[in-house]
C-alpha atoms as a PDB file:
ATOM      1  CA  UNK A   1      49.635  17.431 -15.709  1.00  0.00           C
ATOM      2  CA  UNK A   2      46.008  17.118 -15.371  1.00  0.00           C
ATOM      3  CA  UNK A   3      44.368  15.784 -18.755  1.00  0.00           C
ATOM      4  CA  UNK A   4      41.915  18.894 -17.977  1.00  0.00           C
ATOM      5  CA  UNK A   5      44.229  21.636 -18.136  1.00  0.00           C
ATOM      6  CA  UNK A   6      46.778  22.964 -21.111  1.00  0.00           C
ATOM      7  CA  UNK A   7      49.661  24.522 -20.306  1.00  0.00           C
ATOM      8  CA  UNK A   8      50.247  28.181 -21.444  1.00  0.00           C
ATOM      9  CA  UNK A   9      52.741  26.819 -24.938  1.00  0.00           C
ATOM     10  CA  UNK A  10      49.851  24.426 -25.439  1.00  0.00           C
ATOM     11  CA  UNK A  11      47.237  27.031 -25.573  1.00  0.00           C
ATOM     12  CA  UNK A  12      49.485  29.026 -27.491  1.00  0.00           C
ATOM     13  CA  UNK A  13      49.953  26.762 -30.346  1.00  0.00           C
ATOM     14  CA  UNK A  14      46.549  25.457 -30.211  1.00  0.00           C
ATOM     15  CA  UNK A  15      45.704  28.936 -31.361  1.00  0.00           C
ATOM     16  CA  UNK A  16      48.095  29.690 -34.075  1.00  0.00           C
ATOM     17  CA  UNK A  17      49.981  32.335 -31.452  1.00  0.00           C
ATOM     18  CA  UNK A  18      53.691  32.339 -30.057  1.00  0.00           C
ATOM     19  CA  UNK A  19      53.566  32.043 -25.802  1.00  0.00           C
ATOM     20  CA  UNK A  20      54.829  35.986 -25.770  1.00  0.00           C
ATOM     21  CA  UNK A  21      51.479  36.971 -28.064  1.00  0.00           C
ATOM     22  CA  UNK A  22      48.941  34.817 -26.405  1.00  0.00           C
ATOM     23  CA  UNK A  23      50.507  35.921 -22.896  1.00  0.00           C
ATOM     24  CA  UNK A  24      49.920  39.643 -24.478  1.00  0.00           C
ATOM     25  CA  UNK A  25      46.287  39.027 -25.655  1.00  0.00           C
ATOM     26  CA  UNK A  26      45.634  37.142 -22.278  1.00  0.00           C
ATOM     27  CA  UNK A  27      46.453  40.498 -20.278  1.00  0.00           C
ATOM     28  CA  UNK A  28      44.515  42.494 -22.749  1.00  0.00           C
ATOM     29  CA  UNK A  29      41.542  40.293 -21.539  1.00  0.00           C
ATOM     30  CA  UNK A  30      42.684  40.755 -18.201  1.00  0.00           C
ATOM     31  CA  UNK A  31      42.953  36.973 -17.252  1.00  0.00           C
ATOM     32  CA  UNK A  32      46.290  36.163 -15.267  1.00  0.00           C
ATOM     33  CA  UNK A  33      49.073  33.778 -16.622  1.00  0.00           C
ATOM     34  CA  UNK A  34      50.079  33.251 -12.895  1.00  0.00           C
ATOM     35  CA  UNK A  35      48.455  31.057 -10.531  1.00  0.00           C
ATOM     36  CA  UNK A  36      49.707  32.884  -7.713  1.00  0.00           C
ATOM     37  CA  UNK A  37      47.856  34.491  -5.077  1.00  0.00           C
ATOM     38  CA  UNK A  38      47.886  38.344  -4.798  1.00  0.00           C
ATOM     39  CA  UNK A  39      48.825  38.286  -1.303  1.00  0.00           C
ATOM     40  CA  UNK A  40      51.663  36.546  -1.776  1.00  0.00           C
ATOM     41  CA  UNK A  41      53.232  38.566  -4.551  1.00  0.00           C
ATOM     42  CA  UNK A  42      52.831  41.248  -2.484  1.00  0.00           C
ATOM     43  CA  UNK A  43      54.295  40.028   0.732  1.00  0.00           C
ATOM     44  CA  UNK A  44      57.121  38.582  -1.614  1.00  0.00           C
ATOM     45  CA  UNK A  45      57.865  42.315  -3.241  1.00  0.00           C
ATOM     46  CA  UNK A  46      57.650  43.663   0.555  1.00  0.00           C
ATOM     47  CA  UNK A  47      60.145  41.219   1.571  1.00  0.00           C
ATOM     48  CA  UNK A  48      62.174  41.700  -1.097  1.00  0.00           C
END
């Protein structure tokens, strides 16, 4: 892991939150937990 970067259970309990709350507050902000290019999820779903 890059020494610039946290993962999302590091940010988490660097603020005081469980993964499923900050995951919740991060959507309410409208910032992605996914690093995953829109594209793809939807060709994925199409091909699914």
């Amino acid at each position: 892991m890059s020494r610039d970067k946290l993962s999302l259970g590091q940010a988490a309990e660097m603020t005081g939150y469980s993964k499923r709350t900050f995951m919740e507050l991060l959507g309410d902000y409208g910032v992605s937990v996914f690093n995953y290019p829109a594209e793809d999820i939807a060709r994925d779903a199409a091909n699914a």
